[in-house]
C-alpha atoms as a PDB file:
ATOM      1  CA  UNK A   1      64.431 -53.368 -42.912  1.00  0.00           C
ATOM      2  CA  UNK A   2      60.737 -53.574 -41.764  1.00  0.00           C
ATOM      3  CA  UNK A   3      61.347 -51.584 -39.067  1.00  0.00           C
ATOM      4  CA  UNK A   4      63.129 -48.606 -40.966  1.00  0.00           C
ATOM      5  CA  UNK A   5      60.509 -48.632 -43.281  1.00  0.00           C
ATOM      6  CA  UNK A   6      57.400 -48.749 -40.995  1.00  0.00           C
ATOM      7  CA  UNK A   7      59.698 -45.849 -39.080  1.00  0.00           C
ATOM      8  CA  UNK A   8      59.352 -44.025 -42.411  1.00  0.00           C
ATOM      9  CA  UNK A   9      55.880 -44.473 -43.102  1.00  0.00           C
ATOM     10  CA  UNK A  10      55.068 -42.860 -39.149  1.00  0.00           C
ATOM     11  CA  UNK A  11      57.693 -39.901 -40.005  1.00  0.00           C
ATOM     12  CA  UNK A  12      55.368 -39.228 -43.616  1.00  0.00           C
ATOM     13  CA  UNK A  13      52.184 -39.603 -41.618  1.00  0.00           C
ATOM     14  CA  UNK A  14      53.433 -36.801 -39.278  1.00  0.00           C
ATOM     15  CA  UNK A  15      54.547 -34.690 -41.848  1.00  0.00           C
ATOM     16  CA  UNK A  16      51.377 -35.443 -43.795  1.00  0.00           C
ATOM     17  CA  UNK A  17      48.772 -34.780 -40.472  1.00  0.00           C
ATOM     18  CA  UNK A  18      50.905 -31.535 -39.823  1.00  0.00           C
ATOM     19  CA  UNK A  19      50.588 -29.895 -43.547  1.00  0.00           C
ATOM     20  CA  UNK A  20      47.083 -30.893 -43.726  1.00  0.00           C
ATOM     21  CA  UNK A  21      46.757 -28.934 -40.432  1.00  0.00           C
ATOM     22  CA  UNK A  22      48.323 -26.262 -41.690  1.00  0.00           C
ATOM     23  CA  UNK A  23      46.370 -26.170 -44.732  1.00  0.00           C
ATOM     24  CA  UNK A  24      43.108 -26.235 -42.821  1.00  0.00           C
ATOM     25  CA  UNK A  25      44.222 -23.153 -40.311  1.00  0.00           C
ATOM     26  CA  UNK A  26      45.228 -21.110 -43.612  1.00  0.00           C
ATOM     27  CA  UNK A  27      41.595 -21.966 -44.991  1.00  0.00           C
ATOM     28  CA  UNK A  28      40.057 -21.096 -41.614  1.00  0.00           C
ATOM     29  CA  UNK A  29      42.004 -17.182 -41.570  1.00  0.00           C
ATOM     30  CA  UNK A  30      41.288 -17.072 -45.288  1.00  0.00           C
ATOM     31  CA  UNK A  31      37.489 -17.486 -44.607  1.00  0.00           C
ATOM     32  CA  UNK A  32      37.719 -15.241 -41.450  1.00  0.00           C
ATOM     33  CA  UNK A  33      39.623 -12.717 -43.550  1.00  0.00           C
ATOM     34  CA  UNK A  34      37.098 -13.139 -46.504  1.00  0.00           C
ATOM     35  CA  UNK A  35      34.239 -12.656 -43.651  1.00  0.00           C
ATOM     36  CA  UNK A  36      35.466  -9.411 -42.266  1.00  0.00           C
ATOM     37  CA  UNK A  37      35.947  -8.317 -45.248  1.00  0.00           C
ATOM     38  CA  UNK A  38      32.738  -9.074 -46.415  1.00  0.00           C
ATOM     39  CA  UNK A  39      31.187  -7.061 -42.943  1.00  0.00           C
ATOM     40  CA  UNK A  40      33.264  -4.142 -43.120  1.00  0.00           C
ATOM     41  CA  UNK A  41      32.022  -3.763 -47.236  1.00  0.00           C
ATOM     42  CA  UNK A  42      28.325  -4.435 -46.080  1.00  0.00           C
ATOM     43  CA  UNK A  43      28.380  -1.666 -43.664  1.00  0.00           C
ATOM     44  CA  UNK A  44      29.933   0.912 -46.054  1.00  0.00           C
ATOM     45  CA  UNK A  45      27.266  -0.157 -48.675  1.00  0.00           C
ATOM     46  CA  UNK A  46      24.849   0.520 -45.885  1.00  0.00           C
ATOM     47  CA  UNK A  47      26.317   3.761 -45.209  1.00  0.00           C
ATOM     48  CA  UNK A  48      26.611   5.153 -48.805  1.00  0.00           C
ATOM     49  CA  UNK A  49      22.199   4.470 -49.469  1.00  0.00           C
ATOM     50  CA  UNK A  50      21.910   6.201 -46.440  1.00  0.00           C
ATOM     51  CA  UNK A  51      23.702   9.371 -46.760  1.00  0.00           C
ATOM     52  CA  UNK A  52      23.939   9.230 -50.941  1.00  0.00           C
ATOM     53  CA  UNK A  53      27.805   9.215 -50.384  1.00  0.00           C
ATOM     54  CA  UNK A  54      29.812  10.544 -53.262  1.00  0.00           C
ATOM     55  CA  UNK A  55      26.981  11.066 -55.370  1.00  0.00           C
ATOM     56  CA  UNK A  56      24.124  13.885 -55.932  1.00  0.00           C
ATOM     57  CA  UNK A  57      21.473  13.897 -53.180  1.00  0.00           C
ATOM     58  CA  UNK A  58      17.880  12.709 -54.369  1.00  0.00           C
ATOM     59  CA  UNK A  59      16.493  13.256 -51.017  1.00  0.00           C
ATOM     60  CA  UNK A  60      16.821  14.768 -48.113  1.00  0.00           C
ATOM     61  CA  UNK A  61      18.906  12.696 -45.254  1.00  0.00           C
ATOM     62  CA  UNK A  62      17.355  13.177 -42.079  1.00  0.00           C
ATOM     63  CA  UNK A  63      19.560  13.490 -39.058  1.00  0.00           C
ATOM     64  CA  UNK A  64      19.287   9.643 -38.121  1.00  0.00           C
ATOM     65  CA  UNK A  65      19.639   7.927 -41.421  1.00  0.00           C
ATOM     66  CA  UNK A  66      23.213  10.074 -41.031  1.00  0.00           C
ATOM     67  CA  UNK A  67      23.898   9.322 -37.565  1.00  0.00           C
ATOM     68  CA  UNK A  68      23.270   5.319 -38.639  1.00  0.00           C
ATOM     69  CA  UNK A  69      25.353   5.831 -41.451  1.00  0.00           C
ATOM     70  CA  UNK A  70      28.506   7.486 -38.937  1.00  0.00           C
ATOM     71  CA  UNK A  71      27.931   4.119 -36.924  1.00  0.00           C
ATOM     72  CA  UNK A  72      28.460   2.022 -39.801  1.00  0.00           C
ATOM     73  CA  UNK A  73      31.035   3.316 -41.084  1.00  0.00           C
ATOM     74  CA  UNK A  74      33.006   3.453 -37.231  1.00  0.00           C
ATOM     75  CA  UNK A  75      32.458  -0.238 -37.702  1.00  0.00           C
ATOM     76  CA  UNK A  76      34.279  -0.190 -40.855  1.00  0.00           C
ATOM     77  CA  UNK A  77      36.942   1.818 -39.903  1.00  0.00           C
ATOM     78  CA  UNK A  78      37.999  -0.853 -37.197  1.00  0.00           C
ATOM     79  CA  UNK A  79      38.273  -3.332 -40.187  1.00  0.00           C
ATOM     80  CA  UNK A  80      40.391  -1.356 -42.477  1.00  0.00           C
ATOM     81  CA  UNK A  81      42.746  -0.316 -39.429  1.00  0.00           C
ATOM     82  CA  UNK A  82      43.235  -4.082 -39.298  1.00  0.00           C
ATOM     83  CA  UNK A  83      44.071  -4.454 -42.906  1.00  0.00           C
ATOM     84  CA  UNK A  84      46.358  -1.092 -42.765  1.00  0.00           C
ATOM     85  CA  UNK A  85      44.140  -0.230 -45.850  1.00  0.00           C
ATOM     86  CA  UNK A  86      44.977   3.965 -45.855  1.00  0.00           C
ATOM     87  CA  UNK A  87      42.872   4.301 -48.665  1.00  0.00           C
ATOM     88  CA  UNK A  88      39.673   3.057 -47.544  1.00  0.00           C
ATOM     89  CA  UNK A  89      40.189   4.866 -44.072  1.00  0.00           C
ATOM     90  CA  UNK A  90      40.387   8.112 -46.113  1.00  0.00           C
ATOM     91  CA  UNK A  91      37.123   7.243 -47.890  1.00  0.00           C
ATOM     92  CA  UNK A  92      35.747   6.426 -44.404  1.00  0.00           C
ATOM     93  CA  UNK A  93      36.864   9.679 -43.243  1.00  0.00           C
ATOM     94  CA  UNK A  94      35.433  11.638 -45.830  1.00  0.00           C
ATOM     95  CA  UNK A  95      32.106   9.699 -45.250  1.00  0.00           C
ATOM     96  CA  UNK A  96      32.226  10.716 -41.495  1.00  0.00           C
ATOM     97  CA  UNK A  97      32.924  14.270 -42.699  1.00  0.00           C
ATOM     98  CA  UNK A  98      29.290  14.470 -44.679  1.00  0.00           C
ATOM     99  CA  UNK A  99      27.697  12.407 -42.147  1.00  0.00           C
ATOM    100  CA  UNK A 100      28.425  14.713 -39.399  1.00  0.00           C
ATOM    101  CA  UNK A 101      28.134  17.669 -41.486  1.00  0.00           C
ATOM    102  CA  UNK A 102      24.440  16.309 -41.966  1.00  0.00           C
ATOM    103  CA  UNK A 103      23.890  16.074 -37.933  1.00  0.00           C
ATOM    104  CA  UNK A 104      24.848  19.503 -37.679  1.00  0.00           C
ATOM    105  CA  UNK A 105      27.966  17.983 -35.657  1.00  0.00           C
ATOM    106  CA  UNK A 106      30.877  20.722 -37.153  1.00  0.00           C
ATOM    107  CA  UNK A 107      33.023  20.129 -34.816  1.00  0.00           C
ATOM    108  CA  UNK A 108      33.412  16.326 -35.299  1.00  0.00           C
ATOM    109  CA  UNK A 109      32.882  16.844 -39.175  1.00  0.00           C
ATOM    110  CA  UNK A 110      35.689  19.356 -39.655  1.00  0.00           C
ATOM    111  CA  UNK A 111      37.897  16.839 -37.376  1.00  0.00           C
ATOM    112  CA  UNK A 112      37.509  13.738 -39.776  1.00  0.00           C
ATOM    113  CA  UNK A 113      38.178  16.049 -43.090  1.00  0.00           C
ATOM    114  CA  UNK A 114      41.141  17.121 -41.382  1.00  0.00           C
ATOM    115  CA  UNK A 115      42.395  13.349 -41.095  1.00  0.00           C
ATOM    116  CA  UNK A 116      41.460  12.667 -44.746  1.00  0.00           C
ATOM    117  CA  UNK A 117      43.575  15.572 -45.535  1.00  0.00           C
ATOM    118  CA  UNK A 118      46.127  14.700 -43.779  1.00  0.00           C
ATOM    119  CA  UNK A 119      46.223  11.095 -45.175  1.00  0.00           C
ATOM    120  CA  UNK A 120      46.081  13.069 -48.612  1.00  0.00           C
ATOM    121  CA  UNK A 121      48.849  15.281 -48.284  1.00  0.00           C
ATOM    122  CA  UNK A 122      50.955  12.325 -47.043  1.00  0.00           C
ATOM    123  CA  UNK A 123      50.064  10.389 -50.364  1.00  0.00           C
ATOM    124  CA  UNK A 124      50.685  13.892 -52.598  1.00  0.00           C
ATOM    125  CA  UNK A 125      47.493  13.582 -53.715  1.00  0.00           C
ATOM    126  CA  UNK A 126      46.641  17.137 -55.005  1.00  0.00           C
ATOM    127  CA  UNK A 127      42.904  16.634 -56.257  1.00  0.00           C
ATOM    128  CA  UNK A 128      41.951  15.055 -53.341  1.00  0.00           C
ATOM    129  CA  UNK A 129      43.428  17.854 -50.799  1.00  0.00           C
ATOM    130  CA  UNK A 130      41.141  20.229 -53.118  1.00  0.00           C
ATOM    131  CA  UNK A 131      37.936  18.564 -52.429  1.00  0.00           C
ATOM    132  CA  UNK A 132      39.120  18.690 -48.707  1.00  0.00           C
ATOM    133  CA  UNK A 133      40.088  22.071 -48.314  1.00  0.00           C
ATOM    134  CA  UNK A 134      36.973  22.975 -50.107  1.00  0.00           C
ATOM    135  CA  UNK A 135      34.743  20.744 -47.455  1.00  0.00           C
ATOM    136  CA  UNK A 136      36.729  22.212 -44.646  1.00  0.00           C
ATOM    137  CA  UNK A 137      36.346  25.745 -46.129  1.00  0.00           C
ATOM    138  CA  UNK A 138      32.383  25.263 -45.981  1.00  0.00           C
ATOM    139  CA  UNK A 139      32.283  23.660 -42.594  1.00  0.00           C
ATOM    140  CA  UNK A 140      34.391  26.590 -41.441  1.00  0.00           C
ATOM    141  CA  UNK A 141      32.275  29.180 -42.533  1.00  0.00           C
ATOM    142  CA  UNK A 142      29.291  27.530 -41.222  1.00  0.00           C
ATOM    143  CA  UNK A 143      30.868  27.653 -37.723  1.00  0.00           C
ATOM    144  CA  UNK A 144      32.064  31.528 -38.638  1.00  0.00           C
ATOM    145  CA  UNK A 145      35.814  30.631 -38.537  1.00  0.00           C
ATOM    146  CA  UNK A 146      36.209  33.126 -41.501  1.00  0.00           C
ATOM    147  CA  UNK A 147      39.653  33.580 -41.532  1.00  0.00           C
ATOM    148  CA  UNK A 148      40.871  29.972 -41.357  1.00  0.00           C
ATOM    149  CA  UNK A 149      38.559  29.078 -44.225  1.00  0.00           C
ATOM    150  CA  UNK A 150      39.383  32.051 -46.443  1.00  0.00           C
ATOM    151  CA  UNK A 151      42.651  30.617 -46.005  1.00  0.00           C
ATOM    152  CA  UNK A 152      41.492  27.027 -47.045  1.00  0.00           C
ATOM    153  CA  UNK A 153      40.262  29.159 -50.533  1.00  0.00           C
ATOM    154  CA  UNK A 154      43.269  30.239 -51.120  1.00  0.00           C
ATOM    155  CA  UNK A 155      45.232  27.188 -50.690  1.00  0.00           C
ATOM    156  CA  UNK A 156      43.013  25.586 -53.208  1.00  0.00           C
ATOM    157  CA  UNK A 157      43.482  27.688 -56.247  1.00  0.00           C
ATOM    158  CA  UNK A 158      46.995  27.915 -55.742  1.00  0.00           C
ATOM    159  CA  UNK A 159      47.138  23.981 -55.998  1.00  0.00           C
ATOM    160  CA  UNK A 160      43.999  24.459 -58.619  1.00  0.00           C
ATOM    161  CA  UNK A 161      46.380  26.159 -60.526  1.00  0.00           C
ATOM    162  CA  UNK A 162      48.978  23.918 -60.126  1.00  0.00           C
ATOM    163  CA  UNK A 163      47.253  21.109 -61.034  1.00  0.00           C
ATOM    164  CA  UNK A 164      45.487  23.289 -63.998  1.00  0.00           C
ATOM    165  CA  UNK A 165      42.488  22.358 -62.551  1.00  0.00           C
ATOM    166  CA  UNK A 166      40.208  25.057 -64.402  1.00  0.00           C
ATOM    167  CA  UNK A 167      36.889  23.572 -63.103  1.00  0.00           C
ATOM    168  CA  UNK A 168      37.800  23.367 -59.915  1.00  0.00           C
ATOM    169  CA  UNK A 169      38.986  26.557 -59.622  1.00  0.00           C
ATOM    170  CA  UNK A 170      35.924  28.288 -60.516  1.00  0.00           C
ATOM    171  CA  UNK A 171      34.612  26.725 -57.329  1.00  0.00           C
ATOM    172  CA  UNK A 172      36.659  27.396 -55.285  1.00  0.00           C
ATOM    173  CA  UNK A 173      36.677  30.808 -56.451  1.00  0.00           C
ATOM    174  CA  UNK A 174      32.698  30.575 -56.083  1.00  0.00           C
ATOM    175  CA  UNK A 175      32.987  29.766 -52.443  1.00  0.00           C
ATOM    176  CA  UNK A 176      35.618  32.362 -51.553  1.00  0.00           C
ATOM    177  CA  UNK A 177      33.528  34.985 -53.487  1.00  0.00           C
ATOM    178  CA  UNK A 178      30.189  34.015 -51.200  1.00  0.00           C
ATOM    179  CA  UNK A 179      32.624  34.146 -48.270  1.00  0.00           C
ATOM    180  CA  UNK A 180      33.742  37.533 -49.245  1.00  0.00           C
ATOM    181  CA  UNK A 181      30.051  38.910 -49.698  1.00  0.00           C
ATOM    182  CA  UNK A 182      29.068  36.814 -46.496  1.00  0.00           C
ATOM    183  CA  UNK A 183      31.817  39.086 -44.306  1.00  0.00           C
ATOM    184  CA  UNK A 184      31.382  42.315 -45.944  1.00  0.00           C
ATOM    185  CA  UNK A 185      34.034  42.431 -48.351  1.00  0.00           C
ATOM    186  CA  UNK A 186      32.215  43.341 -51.688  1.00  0.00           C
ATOM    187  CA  UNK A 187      35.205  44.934 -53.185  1.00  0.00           C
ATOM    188  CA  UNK A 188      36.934  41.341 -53.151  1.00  0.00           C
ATOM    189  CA  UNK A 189      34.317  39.601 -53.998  1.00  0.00           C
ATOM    190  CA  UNK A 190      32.957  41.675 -57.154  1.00  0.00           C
ATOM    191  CA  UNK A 191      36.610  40.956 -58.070  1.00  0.00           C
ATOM    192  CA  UNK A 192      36.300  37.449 -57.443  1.00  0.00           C
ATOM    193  CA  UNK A 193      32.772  37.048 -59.295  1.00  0.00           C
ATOM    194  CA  UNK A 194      34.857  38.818 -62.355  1.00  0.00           C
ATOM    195  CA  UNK A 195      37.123  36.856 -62.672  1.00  0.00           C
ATOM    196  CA  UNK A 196      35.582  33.274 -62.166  1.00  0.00           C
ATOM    197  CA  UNK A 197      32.875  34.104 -64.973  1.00  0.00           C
ATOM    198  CA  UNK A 198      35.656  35.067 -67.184  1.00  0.00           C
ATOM    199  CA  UNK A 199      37.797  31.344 -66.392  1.00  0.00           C
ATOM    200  CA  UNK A 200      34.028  29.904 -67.173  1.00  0.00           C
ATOM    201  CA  UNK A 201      34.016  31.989 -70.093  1.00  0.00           C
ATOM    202  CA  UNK A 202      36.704  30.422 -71.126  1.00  0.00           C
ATOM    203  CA  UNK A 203      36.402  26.769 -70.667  1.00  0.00           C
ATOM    204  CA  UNK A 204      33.398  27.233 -72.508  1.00  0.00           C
ATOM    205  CA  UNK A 205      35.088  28.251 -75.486  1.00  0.00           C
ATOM    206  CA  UNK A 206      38.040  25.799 -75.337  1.00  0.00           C
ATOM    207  CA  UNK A 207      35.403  23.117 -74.765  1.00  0.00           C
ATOM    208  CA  UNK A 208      32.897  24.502 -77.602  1.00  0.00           C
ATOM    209  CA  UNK A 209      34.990  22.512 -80.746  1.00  0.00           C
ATOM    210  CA  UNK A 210      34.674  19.196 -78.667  1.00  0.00           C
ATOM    211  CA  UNK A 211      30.694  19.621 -77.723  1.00  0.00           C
ATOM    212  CA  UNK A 212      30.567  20.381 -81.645  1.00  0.00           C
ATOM    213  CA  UNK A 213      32.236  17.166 -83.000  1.00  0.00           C
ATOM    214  CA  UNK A 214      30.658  15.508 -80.183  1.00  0.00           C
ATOM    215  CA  UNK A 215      27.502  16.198 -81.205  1.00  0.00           C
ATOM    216  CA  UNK A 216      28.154  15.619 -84.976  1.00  0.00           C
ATOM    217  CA  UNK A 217      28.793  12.386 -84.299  1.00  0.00           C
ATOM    218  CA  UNK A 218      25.875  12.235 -82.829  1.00  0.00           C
ATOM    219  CA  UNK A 219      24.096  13.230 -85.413  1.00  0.00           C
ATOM    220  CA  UNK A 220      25.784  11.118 -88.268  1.00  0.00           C
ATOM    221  CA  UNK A 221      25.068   8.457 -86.039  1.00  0.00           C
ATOM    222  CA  UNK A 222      21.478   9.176 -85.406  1.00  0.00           C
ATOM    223  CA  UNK A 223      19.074   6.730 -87.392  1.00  0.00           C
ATOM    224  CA  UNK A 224      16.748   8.979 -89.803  1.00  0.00           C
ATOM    225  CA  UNK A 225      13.975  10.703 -88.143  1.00  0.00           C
ATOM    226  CA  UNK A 226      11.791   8.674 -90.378  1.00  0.00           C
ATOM    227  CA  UNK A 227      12.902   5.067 -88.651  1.00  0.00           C
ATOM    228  CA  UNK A 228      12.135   6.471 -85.292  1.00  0.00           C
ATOM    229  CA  UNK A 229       8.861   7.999 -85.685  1.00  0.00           C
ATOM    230  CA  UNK A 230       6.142   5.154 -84.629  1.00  0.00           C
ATOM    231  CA  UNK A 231       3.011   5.123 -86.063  1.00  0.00           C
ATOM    232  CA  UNK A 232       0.689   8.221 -84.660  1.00  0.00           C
ATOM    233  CA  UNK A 233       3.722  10.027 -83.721  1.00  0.00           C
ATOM    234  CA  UNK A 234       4.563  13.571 -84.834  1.00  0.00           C
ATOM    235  CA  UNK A 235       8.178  15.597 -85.782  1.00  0.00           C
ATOM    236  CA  UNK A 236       7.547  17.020 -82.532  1.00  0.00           C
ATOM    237  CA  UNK A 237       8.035  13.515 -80.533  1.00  0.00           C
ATOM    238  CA  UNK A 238      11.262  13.065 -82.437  1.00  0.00           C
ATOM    239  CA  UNK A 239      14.730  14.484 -80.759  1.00  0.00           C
ATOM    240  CA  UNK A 240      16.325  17.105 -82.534  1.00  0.00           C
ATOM    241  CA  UNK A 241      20.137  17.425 -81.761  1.00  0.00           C
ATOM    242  CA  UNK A 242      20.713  21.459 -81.409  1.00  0.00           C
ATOM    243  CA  UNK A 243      24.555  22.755 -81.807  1.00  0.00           C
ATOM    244  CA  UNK A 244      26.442  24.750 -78.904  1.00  0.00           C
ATOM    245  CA  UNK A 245      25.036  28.325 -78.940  1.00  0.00           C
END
């Protein structure tokens, strides 16, 4: 009996050493996992206050805060490759796009929009292979490919219009009007400027009822002039809400 039970008590402490093992190499990839992770998000951070990445410029980017941001986000690329993560390649492609675009490097910029197109139209995501074919139809005509990104115009409102994407439209149809002015046609593009400022004519008007109750609210919810004038002030320091013209 002693000797089946001390046999017993060696076969748990096996099983016992081995799980704990196991338990400490799953904690060792977690942490590796959670430090790459943490790398590849640092660098993209890095990248985005350097070239103001999907977000209005406040400053101009000189040519080496963008080529520092293209190296950090190549180093973040290699981590989301690992992780299969499509998404965040996209984004990483699109970064690449402006950053190159912002070196004056076309060539290499109009390669890495094509990619986040590509990953796009794979996905069937229509608003993001606007913004793409609107970026490729700039970088084109910077590089005087005319043709191939009139055709990029095109494609957009088409899937603008599919998508009823009224905003996005008009700038596309912006672009391709510059375009046609740029090459000489001022037939299309008078035709073009037409009919863009009537579509903005019009999404003014369907939006006018909202800005109104919008701003009604506003105003109901507004504490009296009275409570927000501070001693010494005037009428003239107080905000005055003013309804759509």
């Amino acid at each position: 009996m002693k000797k089946i039970y001390f046999t017993i008590l060696a076969i748990v402490s096996i099983l016992s050493a081995g799980f704990a093992q196991n338990i400490d190499s799953l904690q060792r990839k977690q942490d590796s996992v959670q430090h790459i992770c943490a790398q590849a998000e640092l660098y993209i951070n890095t990248a985005d206050s350097l070239i103001q990445f999907g977000q209005q410029k406040t400053r101009v980017i000189s040519m080496s805060d963008a080529a520092k941001a293209s190296d950090c986000v190549l180093k973040a690329i290699q981590t989301d490759k690992k992780f299969n993560d499509t998404l965040a390649i996209r984004n990483d492609f699109d970064r690449l796009g402006q950053a190159y675009v912002l070196q004056n490097k076309f060539t290499e910029a109009k390669w890495y929009i094509l990619q986040s197109a590509c990953i796009s139209r794979d996905a069937r995501d229509v608003p993001h292979i606007i913004s793409s074919l609107l970026e490729l139809a700039a970088v084109k005509t910077v590089i005087k490919d005319y043709d191939l990104a009139q055709k990029d115009l095109q494609e957009a409102i088409v899937l603008c219009k599919y998508e009823y994407n009224v905003p996005q439209q008009i700038v596309a149809e912006k672009q391709l009007a510059a375009l046609y002015d740029q090459t000489g046609k001022l037939k299309e593009a008078n035709s073009m400027v037409a009919h863009y400022t009537l579509l903005a004519e019009g999404l003014r008007k369907a939006n006018a009822p909202r800005y109104m109750a919008m701003q009604k609210v506003k105003i109901r919810t507004k504490k009296p002039a009275s409570a927000d004038v501070k001693q010494g002030a005037t009428l003239a320091d107080v905000e005055v809400m003013t309804p759509l013209n």
